[in-house]
N, C-alpha and C. Protein backbone atom coordinates (compact mmCIF):
# COMPACT_ATOMS: atom_id res chain seq x y z
N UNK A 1 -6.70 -7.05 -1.67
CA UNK A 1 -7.79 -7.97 -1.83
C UNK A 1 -8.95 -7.49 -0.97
N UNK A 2 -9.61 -7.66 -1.67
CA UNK A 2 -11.34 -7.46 -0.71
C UNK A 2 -12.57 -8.24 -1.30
N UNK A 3 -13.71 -7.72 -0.71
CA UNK A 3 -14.78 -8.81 -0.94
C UNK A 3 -15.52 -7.68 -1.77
N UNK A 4 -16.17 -8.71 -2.53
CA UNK A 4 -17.00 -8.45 -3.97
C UNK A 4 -17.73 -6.72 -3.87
N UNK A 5 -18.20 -6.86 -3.11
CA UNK A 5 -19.24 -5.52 -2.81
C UNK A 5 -18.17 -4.22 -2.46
N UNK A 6 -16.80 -4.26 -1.57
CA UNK A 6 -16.44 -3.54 -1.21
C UNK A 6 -15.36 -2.98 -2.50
N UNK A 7 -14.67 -3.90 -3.04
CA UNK A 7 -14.09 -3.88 -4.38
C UNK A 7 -14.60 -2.97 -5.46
N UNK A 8 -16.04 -3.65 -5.36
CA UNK A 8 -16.46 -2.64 -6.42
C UNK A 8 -16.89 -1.54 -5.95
N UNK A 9 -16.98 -0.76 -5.36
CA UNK A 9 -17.32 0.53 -4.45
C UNK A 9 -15.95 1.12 -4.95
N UNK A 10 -15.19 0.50 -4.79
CA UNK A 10 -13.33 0.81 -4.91
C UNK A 10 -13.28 1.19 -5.96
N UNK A 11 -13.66 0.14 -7.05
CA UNK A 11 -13.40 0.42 -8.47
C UNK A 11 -14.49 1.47 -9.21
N UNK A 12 -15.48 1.35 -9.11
CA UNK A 12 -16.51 2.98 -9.13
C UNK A 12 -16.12 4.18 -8.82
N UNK A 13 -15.80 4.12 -7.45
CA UNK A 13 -15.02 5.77 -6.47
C UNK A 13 -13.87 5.49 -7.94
N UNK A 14 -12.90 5.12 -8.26
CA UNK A 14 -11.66 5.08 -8.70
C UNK A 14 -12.04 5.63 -10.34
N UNK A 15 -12.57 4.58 -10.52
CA UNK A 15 -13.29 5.67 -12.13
C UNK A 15 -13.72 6.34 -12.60
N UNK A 16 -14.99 6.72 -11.16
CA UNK A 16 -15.49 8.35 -11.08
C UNK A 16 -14.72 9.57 -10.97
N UNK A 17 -13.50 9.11 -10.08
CA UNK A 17 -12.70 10.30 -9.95
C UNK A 17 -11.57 10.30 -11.28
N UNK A 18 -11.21 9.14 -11.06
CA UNK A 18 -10.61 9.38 -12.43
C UNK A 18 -11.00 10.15 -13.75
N UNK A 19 -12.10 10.15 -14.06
CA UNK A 19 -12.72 10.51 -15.57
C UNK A 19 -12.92 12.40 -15.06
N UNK A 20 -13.63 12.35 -13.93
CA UNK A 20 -13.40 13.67 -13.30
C UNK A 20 -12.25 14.54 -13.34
N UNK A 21 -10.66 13.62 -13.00
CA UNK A 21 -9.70 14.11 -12.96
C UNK A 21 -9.05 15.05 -14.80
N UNK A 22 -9.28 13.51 -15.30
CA UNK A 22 -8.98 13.85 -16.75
C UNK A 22 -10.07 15.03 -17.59
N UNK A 23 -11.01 14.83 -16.79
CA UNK A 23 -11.68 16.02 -18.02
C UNK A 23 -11.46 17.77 -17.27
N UNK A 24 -11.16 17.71 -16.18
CA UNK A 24 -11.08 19.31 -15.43
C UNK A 24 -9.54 19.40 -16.42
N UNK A 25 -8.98 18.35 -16.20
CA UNK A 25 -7.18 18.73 -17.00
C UNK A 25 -7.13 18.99 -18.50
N UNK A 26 -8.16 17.89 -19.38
CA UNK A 26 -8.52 18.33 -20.83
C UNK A 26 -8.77 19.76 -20.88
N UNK A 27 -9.79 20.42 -19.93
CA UNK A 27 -10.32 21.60 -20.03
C UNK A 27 -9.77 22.85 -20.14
N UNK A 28 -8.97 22.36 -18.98
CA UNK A 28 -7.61 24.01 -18.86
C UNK A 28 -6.57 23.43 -19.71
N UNK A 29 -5.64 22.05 -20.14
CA UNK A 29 -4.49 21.78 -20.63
C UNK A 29 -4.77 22.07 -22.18
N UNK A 30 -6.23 21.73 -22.71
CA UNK A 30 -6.29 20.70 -24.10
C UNK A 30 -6.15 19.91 -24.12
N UNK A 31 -5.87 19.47 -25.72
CA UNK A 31 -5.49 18.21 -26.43
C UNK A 31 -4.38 18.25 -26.74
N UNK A 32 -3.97 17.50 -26.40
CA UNK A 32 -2.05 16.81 -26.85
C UNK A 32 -1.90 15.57 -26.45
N UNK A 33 -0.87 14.60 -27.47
CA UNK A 33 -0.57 13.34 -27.77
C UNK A 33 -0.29 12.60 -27.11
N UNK A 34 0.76 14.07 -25.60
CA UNK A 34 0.96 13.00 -24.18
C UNK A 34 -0.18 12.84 -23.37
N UNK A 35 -0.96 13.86 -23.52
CA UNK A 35 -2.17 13.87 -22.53
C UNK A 35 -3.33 12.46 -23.19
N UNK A 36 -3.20 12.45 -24.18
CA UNK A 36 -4.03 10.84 -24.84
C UNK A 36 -3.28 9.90 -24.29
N UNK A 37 -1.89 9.74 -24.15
CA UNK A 37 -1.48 8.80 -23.67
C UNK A 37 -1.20 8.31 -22.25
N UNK A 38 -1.41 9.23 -21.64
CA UNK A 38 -1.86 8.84 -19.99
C UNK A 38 -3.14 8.58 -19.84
N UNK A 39 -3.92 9.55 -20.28
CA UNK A 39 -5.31 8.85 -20.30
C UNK A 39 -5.76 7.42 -20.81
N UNK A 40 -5.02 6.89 -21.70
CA UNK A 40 -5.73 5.87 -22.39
C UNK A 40 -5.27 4.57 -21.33
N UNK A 41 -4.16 5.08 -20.33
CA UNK A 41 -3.41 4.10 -19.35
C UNK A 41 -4.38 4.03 -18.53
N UNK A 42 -5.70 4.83 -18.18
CA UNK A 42 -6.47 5.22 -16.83
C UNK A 42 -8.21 4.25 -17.64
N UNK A 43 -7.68 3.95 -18.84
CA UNK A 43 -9.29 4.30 -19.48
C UNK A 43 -10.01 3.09 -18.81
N UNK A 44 -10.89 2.97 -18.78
CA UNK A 44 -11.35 1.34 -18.06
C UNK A 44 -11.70 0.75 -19.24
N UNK A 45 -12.02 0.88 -20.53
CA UNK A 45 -12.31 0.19 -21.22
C UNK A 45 -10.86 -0.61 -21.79
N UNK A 46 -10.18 0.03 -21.83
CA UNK A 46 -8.62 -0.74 -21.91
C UNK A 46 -8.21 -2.24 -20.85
N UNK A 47 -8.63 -1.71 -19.68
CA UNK A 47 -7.73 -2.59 -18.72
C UNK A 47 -8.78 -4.15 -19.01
N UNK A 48 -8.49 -5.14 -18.06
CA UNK A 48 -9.16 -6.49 -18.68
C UNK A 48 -10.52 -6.73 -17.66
N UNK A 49 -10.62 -5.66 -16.61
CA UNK A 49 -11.48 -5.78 -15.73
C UNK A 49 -10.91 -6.09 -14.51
N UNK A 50 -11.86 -6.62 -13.68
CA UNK A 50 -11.47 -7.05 -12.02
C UNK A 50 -11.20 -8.55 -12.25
N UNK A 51 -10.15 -9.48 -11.74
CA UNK A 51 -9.86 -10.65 -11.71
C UNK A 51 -10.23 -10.98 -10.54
N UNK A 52 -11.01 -12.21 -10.37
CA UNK A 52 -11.72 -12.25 -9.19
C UNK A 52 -11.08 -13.49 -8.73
N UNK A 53 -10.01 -13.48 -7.76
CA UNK A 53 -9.35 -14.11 -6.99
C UNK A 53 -10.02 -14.87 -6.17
N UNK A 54 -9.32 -16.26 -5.34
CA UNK A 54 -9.46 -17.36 -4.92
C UNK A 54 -10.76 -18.45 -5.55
N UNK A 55 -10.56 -18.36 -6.49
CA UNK A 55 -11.37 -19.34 -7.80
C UNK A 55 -9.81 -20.14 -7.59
N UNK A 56 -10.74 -21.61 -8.95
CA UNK A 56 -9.84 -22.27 -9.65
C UNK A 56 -9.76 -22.25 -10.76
N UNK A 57 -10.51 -21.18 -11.55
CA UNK A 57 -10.74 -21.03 -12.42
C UNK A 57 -10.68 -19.46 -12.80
N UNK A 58 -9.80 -18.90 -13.95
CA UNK A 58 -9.58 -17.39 -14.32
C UNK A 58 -11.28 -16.80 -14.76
N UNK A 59 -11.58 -15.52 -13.81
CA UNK A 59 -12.51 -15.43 -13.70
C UNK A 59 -12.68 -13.89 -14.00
N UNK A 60 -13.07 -12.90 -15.08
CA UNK A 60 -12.71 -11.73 -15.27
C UNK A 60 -14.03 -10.86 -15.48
N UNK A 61 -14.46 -10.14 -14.53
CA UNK A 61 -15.36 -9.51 -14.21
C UNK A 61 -15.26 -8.19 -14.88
N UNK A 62 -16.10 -7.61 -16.18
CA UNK A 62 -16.26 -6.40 -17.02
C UNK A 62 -17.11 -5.91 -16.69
N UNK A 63 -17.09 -4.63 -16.53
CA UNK A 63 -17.36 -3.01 -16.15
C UNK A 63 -18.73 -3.32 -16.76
N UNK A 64 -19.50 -2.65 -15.62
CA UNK A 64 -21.27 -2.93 -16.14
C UNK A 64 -21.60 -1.64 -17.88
N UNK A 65 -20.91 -0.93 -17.62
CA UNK A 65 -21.05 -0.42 -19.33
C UNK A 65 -20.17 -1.14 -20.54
N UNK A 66 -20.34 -1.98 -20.51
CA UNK A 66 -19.44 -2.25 -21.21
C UNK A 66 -19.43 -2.62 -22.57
N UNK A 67 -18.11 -2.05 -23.02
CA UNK A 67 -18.05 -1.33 -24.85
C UNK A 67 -17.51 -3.05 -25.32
N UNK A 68 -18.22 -2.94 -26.83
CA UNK A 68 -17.23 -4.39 -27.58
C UNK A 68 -15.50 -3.80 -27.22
N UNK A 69 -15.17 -3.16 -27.36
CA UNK A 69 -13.80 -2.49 -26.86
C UNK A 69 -13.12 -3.00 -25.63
N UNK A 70 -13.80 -2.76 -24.81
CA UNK A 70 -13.94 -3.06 -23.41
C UNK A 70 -14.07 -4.94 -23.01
N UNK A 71 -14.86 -5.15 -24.01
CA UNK A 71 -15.14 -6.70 -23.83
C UNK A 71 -14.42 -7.65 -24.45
N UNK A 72 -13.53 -7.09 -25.42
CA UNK A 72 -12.57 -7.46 -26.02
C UNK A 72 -11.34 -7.41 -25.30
N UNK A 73 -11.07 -6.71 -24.53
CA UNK A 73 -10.26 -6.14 -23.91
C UNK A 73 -10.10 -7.60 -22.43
N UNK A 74 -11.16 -7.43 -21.49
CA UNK A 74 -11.71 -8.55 -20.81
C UNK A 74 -11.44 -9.98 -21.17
N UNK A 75 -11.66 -10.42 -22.51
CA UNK A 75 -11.42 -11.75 -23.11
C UNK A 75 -10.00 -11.61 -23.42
N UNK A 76 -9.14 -10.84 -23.68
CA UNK A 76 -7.80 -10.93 -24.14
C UNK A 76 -7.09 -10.87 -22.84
N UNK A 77 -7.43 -10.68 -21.70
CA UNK A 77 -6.66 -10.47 -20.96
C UNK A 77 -6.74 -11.71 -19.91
N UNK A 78 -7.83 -12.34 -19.97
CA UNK A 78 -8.31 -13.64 -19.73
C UNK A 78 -7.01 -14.83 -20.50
N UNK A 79 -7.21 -14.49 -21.49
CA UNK A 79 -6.25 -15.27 -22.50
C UNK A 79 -4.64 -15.01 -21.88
N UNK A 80 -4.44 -13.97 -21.69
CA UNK A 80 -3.14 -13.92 -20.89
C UNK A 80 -2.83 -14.34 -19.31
N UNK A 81 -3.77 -14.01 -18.72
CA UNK A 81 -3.75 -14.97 -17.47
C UNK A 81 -3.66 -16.71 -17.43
N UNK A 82 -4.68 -17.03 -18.20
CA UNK A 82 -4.42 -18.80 -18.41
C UNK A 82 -2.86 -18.76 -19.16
N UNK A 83 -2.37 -18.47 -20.28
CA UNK A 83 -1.01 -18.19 -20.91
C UNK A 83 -0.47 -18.31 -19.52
N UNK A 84 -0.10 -17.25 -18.81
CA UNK A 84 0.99 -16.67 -17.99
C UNK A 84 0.65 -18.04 -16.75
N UNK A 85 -0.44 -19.10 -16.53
CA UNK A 85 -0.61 -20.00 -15.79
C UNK A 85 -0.99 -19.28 -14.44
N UNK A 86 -1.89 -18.01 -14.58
CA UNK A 86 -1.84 -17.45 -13.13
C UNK A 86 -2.26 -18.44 -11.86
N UNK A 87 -3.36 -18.96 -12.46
CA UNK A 87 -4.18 -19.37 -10.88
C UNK A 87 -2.92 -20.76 -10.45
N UNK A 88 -2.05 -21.43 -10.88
CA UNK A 88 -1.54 -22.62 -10.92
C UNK A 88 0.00 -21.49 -9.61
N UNK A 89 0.01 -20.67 -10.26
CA UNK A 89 1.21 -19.60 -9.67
C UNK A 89 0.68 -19.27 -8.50
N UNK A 90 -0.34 -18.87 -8.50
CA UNK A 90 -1.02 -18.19 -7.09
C UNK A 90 -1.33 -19.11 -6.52
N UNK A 91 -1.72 -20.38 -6.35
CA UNK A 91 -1.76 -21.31 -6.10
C UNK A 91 -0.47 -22.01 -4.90
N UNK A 92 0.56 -21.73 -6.09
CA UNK A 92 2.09 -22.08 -5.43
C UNK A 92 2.11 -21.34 -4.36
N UNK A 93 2.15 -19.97 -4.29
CA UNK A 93 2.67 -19.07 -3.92
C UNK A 93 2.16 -19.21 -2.48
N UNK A 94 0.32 -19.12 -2.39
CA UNK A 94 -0.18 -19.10 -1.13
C UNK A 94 -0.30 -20.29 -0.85
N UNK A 95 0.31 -20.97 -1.25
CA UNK A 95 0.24 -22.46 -0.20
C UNK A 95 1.72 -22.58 0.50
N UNK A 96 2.58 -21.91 0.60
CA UNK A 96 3.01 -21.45 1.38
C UNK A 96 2.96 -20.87 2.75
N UNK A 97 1.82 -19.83 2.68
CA UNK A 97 1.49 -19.46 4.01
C UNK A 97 0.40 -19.89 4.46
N UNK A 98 0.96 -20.63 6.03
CA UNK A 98 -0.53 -21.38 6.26
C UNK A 98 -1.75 -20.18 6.70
């Protein structure tokens, strides 16, 4: 967990290098079916974004480029957090520790 500004510094450094990582490996490896499929695990337009914790409310923060792909992606994953009852869970959990 961290605060808004430092997070996203996190998640920038993390995607910059990432996309860096994958294209020096495209370059010398190629194209092949496993190499799409690790990548597509790294892609940011896939994942649902940053969930922005200690709300009461599911709160899902999408990547400032962001593709209908990507934003689709964001809203569906939103939909699975309320489903899965996150904030009601996290809730439980840290009220536990004072």
């Amino acid at each position: 967990m961290t605060d808004g500004f430092t997070g996203n510094i996190l998640l920038k450094s993390c995607e910059g290098i990432s996309s860096l990582i994958f294209k020096l490996l495209r370059n010398q490896l190629g194209n092949s079916e496993h190499f799409d499929a690790i990548e597509k695990l790294f892609d940011h337009a896939e994942s649902p974004g940053g969930l922005l914790c200690g709300l009461e409310r599911i709160v899902v923060k999408c990547h400032g480029n962001v593709t209908p792909r990507s934003m689709l992606s964001g809203i569906s994953g939103a939909i699975h957090f309320i489903q899965q009852n996150l904030i009601e869970r996290m809730q439980v959990h840290f009220s536990l520790f004072p």
